[in-house]
PDB file of N, CA and C in Angstrom:
ATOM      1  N   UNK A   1      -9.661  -7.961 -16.761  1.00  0.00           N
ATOM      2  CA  UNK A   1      -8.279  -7.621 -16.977  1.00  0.00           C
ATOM      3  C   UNK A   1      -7.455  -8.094 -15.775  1.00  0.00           C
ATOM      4  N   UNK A   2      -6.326  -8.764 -16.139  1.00  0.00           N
ATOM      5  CA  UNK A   2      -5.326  -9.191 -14.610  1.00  0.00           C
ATOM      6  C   UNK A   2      -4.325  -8.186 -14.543  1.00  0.00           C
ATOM      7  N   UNK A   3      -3.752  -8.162 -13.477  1.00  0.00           N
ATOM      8  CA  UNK A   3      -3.092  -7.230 -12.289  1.00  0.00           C
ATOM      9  C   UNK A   3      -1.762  -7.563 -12.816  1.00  0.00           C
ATOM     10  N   UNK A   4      -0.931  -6.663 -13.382  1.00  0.00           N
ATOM     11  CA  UNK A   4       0.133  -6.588 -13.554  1.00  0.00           C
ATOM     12  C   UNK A   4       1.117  -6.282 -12.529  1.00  0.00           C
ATOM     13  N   UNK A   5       1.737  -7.446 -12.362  1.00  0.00           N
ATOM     14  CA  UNK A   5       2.182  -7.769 -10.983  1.00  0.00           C
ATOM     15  C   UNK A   5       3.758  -7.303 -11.125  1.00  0.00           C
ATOM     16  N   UNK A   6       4.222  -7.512 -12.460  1.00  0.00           N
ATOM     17  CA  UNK A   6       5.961  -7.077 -12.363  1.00  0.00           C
ATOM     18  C   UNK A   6       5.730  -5.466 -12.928  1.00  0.00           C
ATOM     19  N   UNK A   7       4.898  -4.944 -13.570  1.00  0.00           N
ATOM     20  CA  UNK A   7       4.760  -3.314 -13.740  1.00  0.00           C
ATOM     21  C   UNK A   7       4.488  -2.392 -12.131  1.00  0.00           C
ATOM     22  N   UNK A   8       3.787  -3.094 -11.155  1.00  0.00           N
ATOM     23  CA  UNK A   8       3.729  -2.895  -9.902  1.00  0.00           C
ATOM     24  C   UNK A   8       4.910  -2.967  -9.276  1.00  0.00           C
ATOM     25  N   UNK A   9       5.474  -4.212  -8.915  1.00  0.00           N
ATOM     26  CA  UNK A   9       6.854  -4.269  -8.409  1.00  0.00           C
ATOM     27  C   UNK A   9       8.286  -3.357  -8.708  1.00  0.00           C
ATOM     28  N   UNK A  10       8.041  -3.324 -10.151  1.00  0.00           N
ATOM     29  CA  UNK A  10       8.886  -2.385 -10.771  1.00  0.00           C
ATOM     30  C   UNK A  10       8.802  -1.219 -10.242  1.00  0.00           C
ATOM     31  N   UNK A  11       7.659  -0.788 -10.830  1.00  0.00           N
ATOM     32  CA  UNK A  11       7.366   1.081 -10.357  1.00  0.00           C
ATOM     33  C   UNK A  11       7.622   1.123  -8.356  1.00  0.00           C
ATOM     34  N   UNK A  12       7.222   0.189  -7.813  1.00  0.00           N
ATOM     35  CA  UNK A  12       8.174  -0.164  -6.267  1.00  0.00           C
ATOM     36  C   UNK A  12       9.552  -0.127  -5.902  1.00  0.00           C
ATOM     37  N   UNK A  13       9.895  -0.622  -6.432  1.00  0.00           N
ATOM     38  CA  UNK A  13      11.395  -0.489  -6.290  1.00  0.00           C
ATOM     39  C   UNK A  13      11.585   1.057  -7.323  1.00  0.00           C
ATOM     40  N   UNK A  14      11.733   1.404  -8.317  1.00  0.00           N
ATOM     41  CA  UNK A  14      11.924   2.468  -9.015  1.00  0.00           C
ATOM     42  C   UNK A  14      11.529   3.231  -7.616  1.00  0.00           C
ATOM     43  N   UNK A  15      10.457   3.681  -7.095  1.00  0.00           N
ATOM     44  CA  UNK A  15      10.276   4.873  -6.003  1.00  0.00           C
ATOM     45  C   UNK A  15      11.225   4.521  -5.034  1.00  0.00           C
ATOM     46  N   UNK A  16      11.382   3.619  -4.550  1.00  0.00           N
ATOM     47  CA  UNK A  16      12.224   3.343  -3.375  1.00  0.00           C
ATOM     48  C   UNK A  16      13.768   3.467  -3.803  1.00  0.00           C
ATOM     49  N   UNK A  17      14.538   3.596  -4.836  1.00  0.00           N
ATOM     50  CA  UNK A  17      15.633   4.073  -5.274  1.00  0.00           C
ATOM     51  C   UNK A  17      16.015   5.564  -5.798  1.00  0.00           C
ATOM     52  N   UNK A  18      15.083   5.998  -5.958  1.00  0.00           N
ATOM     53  CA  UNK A  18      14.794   7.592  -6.044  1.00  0.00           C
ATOM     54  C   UNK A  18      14.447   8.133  -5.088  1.00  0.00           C
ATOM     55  N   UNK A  19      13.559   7.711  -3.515  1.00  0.00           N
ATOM     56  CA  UNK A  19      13.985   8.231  -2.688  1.00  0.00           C
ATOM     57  C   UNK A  19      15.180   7.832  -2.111  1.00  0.00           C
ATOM     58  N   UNK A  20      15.760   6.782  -1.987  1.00  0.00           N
ATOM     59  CA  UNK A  20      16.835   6.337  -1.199  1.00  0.00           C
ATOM     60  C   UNK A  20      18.008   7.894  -2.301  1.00  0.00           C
ATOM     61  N   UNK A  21      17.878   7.765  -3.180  1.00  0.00           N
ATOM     62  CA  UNK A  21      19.013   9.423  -3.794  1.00  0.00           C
ATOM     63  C   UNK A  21      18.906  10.371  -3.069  1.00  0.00           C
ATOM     64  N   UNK A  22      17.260  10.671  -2.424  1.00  0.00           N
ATOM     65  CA  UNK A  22      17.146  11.904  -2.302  1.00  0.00           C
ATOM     66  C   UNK A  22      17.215  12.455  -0.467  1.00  0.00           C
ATOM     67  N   UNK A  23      16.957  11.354  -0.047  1.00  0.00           N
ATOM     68  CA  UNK A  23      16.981  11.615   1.550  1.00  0.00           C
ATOM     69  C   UNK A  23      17.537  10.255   1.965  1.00  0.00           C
ATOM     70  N   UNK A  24      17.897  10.481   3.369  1.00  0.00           N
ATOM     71  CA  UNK A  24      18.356   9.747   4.390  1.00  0.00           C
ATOM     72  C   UNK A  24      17.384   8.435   4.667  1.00  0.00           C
ATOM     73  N   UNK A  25      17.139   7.514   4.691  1.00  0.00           N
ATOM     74  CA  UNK A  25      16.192   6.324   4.711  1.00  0.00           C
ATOM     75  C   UNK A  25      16.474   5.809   6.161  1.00  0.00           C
ATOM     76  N   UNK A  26      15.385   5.784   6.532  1.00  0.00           N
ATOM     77  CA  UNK A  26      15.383   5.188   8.124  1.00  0.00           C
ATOM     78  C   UNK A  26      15.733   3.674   8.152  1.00  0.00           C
ATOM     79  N   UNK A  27      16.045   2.864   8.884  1.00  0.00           N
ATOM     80  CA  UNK A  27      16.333   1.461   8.784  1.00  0.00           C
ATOM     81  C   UNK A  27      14.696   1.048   8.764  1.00  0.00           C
ATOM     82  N   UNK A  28      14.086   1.125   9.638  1.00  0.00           N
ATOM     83  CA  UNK A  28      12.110   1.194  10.202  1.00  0.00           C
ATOM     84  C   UNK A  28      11.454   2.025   9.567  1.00  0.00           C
ATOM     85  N   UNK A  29       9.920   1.611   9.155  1.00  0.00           N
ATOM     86  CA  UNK A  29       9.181   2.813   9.353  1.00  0.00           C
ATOM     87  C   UNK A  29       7.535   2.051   9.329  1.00  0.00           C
ATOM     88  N   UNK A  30       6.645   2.986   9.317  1.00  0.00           N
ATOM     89  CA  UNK A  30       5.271   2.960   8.951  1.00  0.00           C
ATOM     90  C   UNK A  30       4.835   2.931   7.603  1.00  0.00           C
ATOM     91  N   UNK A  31       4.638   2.157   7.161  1.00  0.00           N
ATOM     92  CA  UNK A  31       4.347   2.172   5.429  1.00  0.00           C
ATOM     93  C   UNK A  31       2.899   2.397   5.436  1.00  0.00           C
ATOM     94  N   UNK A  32       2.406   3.417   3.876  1.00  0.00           N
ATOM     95  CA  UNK A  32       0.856   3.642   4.082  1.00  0.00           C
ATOM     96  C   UNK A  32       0.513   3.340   2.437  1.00  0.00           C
ATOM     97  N   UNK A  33       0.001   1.810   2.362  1.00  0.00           N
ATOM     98  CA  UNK A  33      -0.103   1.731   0.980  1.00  0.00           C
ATOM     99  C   UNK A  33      -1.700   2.300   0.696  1.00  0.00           C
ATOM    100  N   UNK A  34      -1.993   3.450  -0.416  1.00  0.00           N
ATOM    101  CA  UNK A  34      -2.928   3.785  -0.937  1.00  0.00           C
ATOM    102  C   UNK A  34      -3.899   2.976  -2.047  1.00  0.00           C
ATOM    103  N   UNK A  35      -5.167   2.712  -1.962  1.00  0.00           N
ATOM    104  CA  UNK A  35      -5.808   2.323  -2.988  1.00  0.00           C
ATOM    105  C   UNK A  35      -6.918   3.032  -3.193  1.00  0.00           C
ATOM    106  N   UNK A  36      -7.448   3.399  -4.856  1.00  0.00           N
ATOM    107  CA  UNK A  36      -8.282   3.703  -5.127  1.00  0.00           C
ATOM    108  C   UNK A  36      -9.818   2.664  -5.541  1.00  0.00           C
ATOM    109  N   UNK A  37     -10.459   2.724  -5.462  1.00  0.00           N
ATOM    110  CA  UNK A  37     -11.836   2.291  -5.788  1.00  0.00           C
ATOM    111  C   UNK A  37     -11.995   2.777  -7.135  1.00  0.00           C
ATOM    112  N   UNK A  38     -12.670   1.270  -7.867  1.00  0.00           N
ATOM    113  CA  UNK A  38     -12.779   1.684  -8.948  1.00  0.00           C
ATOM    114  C   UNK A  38     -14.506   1.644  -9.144  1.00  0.00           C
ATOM    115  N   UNK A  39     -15.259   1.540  -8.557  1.00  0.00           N
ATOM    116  CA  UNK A  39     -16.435   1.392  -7.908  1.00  0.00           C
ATOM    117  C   UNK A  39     -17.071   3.029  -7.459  1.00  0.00           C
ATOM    118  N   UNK A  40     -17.966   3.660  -7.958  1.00  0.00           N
ATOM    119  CA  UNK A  40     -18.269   4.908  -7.169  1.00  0.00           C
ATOM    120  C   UNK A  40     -18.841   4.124  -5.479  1.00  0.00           C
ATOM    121  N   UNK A  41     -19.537   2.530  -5.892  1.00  0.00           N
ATOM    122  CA  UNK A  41     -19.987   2.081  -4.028  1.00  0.00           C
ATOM    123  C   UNK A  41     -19.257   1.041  -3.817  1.00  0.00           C
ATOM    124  N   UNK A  42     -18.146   1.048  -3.385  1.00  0.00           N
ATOM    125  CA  UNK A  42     -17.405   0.052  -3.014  1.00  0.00           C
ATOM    126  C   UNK A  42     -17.668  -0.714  -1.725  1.00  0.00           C
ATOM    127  N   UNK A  43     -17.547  -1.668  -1.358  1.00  0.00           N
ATOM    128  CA  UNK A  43     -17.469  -2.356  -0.176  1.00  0.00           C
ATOM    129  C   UNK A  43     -16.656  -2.002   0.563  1.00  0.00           C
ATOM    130  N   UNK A  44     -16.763  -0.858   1.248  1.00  0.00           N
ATOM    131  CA  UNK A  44     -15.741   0.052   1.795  1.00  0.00           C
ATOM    132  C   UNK A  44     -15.356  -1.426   3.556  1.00  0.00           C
ATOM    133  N   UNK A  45     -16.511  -1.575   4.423  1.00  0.00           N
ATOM    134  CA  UNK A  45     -16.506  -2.701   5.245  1.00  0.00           C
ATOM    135  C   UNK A  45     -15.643  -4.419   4.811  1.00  0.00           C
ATOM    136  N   UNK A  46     -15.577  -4.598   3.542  1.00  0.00           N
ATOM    137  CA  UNK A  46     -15.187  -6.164   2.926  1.00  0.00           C
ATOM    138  C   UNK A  46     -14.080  -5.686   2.512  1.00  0.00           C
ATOM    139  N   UNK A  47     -13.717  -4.614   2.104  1.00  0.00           N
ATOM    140  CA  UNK A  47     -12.000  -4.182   1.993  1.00  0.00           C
ATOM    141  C   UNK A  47     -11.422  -4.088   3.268  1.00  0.00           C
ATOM    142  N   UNK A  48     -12.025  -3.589   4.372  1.00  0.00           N
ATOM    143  CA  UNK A  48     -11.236  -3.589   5.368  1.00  0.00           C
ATOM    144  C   UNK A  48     -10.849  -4.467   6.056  1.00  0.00           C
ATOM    145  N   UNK A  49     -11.928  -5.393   6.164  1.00  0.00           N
ATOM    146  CA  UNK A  49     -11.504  -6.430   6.919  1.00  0.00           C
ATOM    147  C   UNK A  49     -11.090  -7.304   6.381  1.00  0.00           C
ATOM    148  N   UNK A  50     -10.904  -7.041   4.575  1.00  0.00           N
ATOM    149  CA  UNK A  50      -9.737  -8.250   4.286  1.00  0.00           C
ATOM    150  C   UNK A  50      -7.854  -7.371   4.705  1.00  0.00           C
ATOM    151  N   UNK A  51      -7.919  -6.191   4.525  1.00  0.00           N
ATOM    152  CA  UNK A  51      -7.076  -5.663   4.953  1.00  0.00           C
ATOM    153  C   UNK A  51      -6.202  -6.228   6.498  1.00  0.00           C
ATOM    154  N   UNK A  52      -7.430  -5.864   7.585  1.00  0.00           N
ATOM    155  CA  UNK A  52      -7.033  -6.226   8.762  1.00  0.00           C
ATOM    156  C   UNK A  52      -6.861  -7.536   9.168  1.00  0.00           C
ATOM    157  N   UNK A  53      -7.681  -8.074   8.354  1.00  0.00           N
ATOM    158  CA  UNK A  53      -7.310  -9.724   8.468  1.00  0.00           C
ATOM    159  C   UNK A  53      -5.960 -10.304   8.056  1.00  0.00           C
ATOM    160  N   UNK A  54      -4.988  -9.154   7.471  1.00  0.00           N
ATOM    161  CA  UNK A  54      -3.647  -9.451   6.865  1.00  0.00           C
ATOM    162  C   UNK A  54      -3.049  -8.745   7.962  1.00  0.00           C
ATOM    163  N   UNK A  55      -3.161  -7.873   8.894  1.00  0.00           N
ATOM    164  CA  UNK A  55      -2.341  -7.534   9.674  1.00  0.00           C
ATOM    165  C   UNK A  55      -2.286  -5.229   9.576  1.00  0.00           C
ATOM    166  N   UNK A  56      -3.082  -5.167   8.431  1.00  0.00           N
ATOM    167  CA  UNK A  56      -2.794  -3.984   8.181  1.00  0.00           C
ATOM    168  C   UNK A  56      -4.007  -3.125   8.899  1.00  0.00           C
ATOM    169  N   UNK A  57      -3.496  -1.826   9.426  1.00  0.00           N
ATOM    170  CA  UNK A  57      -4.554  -0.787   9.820  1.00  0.00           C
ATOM    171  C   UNK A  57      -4.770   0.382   8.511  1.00  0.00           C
ATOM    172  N   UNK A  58      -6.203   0.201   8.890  1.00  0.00           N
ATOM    173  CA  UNK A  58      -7.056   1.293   7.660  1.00  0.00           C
ATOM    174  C   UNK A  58      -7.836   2.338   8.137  1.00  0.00           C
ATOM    175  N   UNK A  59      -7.539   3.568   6.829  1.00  0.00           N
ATOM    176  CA  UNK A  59      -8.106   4.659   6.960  1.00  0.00           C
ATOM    177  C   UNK A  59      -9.007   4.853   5.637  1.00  0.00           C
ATOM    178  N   UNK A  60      -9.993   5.273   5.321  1.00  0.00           N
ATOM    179  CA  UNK A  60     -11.048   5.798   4.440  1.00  0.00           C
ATOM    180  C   UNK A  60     -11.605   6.884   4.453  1.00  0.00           C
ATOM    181  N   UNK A  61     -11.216   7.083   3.217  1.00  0.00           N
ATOM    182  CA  UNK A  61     -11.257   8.862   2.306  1.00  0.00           C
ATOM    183  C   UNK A  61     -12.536   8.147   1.817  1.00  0.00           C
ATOM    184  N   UNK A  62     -13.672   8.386   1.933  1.00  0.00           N
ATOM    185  CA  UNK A  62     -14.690   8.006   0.968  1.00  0.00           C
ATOM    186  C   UNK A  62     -14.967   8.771  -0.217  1.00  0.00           C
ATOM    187  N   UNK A  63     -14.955  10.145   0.314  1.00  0.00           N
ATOM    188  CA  UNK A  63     -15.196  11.464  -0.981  1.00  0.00           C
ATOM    189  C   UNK A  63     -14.184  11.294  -1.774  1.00  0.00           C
ATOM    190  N   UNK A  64     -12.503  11.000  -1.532  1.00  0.00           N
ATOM    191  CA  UNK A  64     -11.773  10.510  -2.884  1.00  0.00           C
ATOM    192  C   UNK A  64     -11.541   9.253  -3.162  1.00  0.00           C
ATOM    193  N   UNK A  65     -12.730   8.374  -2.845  1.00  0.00           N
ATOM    194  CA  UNK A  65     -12.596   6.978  -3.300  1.00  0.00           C
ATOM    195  C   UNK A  65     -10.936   6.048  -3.022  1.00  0.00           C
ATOM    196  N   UNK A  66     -11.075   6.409  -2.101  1.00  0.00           N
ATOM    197  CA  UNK A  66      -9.154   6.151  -0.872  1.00  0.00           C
ATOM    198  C   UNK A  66      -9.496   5.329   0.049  1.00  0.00           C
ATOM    199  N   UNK A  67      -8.908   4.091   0.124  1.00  0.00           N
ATOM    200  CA  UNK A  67      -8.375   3.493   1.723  1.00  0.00           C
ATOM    201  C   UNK A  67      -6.676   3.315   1.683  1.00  0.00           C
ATOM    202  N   UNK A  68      -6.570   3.628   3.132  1.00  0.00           N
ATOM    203  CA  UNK A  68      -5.002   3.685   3.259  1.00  0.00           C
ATOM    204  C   UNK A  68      -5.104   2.934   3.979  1.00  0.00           C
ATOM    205  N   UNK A  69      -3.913   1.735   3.605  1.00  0.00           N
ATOM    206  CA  UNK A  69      -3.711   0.397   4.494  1.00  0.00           C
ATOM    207  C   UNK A  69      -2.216   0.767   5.301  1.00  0.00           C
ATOM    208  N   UNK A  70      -2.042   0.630   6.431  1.00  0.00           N
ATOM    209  CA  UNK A  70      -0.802   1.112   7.471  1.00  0.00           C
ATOM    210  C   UNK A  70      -0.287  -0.130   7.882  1.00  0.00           C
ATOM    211  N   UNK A  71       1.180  -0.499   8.132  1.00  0.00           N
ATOM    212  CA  UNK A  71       1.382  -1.629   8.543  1.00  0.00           C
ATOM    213  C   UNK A  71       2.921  -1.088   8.845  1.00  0.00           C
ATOM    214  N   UNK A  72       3.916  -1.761  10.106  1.00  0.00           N
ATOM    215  CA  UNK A  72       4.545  -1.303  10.186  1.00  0.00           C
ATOM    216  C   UNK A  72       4.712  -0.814  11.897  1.00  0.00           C
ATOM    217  N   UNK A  73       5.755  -0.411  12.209  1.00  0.00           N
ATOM    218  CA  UNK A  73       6.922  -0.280  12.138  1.00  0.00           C
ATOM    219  C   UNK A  73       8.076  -1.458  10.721  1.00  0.00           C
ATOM    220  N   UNK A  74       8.169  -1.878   9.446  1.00  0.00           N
ATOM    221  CA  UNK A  74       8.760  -2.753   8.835  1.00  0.00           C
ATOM    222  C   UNK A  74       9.877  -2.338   8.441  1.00  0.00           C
ATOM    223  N   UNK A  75      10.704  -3.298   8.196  1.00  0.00           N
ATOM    224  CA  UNK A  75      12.739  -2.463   7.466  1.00  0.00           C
ATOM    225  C   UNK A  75      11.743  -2.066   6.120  1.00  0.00           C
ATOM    226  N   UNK A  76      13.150  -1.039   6.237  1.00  0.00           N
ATOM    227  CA  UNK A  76      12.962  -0.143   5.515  1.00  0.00           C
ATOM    228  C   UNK A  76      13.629  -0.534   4.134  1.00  0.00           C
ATOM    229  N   UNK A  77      12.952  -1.718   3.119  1.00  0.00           N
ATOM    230  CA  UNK A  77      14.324  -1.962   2.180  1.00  0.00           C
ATOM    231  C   UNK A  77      12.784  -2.191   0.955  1.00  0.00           C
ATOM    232  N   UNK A  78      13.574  -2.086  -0.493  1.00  0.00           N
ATOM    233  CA  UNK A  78      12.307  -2.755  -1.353  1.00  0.00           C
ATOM    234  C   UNK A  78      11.695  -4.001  -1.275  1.00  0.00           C
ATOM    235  N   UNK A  79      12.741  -4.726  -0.976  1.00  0.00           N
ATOM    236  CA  UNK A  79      11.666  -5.785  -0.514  1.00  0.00           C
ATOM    237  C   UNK A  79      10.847  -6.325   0.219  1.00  0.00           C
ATOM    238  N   UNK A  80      10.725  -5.295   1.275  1.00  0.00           N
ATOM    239  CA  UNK A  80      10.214  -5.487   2.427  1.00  0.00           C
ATOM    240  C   UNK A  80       9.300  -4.747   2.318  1.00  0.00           C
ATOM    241  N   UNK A  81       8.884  -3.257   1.537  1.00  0.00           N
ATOM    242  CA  UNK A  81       8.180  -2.783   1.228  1.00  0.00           C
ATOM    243  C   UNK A  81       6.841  -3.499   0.008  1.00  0.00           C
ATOM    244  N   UNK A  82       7.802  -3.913  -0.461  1.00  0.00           N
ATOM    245  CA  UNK A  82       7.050  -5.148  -2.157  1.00  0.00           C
ATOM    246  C   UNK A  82       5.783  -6.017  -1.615  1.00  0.00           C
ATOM    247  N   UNK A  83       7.161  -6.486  -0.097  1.00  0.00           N
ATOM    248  CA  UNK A  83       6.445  -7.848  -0.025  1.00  0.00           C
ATOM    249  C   UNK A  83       5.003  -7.320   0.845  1.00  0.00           C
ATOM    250  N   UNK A  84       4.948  -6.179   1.336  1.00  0.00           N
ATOM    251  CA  UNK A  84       3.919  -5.844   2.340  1.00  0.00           C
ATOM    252  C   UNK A  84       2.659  -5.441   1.330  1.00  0.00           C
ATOM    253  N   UNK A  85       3.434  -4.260   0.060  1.00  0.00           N
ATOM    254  CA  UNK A  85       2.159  -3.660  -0.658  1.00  0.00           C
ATOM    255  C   UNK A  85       1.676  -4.969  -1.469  1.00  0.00           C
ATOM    256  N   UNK A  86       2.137  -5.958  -1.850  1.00  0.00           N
ATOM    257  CA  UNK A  86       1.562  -7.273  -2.383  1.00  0.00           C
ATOM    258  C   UNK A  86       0.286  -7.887  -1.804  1.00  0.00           C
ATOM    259  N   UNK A  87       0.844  -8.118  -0.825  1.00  0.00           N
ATOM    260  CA  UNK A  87       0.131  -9.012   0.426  1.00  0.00           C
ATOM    261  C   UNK A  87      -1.054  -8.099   0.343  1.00  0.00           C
ATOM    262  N   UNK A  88      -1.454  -6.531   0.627  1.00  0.00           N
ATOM    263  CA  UNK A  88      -2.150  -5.363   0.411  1.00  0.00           C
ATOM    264  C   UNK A  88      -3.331  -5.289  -0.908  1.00  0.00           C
ATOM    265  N   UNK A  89      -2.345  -5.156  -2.106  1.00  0.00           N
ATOM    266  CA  UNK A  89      -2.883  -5.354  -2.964  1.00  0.00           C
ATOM    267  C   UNK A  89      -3.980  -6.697  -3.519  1.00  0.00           C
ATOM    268  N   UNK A  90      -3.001  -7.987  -2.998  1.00  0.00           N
ATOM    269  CA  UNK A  90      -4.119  -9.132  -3.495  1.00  0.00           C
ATOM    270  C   UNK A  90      -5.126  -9.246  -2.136  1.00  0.00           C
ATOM    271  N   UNK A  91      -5.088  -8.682  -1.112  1.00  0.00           N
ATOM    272  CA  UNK A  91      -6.657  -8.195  -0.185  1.00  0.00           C
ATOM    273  C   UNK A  91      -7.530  -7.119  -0.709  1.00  0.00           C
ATOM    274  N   UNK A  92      -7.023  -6.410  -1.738  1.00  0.00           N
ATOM    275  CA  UNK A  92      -8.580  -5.663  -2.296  1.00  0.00           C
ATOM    276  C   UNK A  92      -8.514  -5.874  -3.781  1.00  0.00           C
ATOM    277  N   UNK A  93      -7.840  -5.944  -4.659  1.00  0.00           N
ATOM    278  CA  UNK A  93      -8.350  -6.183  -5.959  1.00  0.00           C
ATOM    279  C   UNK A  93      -9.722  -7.378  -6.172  1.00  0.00           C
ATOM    280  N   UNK A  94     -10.260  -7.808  -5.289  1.00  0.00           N
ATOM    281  CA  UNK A  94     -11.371  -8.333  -5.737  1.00  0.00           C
ATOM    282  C   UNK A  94     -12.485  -7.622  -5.469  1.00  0.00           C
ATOM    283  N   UNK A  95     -12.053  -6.824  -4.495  1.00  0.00           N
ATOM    284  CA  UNK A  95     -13.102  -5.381  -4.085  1.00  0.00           C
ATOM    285  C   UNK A  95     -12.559  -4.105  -5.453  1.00  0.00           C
ATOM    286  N   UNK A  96     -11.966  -4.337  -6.520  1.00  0.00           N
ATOM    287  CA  UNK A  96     -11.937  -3.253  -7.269  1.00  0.00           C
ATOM    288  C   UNK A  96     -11.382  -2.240  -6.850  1.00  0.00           C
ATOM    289  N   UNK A  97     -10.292  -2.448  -5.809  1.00  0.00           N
ATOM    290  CA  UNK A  97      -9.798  -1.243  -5.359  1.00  0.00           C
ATOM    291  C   UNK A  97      -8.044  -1.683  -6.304  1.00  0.00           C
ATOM    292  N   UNK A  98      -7.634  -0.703  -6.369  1.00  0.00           N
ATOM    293  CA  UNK A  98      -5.972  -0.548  -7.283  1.00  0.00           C
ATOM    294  C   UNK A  98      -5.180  -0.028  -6.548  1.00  0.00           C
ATOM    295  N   UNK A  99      -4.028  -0.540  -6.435  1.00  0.00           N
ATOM    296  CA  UNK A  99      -2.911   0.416  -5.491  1.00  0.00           C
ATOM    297  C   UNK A  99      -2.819   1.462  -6.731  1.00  0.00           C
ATOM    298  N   UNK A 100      -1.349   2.557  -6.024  1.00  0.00           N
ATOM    299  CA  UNK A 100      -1.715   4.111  -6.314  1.00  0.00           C
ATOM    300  C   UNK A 100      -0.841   4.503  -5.455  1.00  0.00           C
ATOM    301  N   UNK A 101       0.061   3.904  -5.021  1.00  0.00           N
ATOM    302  CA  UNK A 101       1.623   4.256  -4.263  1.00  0.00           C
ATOM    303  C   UNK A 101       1.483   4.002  -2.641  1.00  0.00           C
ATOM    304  N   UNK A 102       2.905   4.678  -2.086  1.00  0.00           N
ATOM    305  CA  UNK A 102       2.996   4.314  -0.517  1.00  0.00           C
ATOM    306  C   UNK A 102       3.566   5.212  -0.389  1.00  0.00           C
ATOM    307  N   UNK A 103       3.834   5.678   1.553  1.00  0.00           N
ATOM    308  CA  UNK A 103       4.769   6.818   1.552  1.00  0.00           C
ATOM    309  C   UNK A 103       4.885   5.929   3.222  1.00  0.00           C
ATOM    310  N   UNK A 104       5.576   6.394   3.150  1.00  0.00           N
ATOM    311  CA  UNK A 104       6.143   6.390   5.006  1.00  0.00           C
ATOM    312  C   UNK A 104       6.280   7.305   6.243  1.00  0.00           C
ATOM    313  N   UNK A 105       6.252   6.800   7.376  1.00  0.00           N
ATOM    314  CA  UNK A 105       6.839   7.400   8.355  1.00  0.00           C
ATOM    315  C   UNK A 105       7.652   7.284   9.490  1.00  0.00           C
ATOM    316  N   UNK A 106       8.109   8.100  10.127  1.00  0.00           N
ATOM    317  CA  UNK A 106       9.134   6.952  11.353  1.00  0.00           C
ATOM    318  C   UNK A 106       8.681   7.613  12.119  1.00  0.00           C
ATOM    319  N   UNK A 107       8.584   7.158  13.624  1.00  0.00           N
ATOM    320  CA  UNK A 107       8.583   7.392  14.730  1.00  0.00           C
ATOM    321  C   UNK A 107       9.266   9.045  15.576  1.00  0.00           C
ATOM    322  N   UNK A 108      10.613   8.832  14.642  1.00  0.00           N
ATOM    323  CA  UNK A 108      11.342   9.905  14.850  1.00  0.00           C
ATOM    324  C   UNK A 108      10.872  11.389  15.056  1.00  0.00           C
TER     325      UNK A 108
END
């Protein structure tokens, strides 16, 4: 099955305009794009380092089948968000992992 790339983008921007309603949006922040494993044994090691090899820092939930890719300080706009969880996403979908949203943080 292929990766529906404008149902992704979409539902991206859709979150990022529903928060921009609901709170104050930093210009910067820390973006933490989530993926699940669709694998109960994933190549938890070959996801990461295609991860880090893009620039992103990772965390692994193994018991909920989770790596969180961090990247960032980046503007804070949809496309800048798009263009990061993209880049994210086509480093593990060959490891069977699926994005599954982002959230942020600032420094502040």
């Amino acid at each position: 099955m292929s990766h529906d790339w404008k149902a992704q983008r979409a539902e991206t921007f859709e979150t990022f305009a529903e928060m921009a309603g609901e709170v104050s949006l930093p210009k910067s922040a820390v973006v933490y794009y989530q993926f699940y494993a669709e694998n109960i044994d994933p190549d938890w090691a070959a996801v990461e380092k295609a991860l880090k090899a893009k620039g992103f820092k990772t965390e692994r939930d193994e018991e909920e089948g989770l790596i969180v890719a961090s990247i960032g300080p980046i503007p804070v706009t949809p496309d800048s968000i798009w263009e990061q969880e993209k880049i994210a996403t086509e480093a593990v979908l060959d490891a069977e992992f699926f994005p599954d949203g982002w959230e942020m943080t600032t420094e502040e």
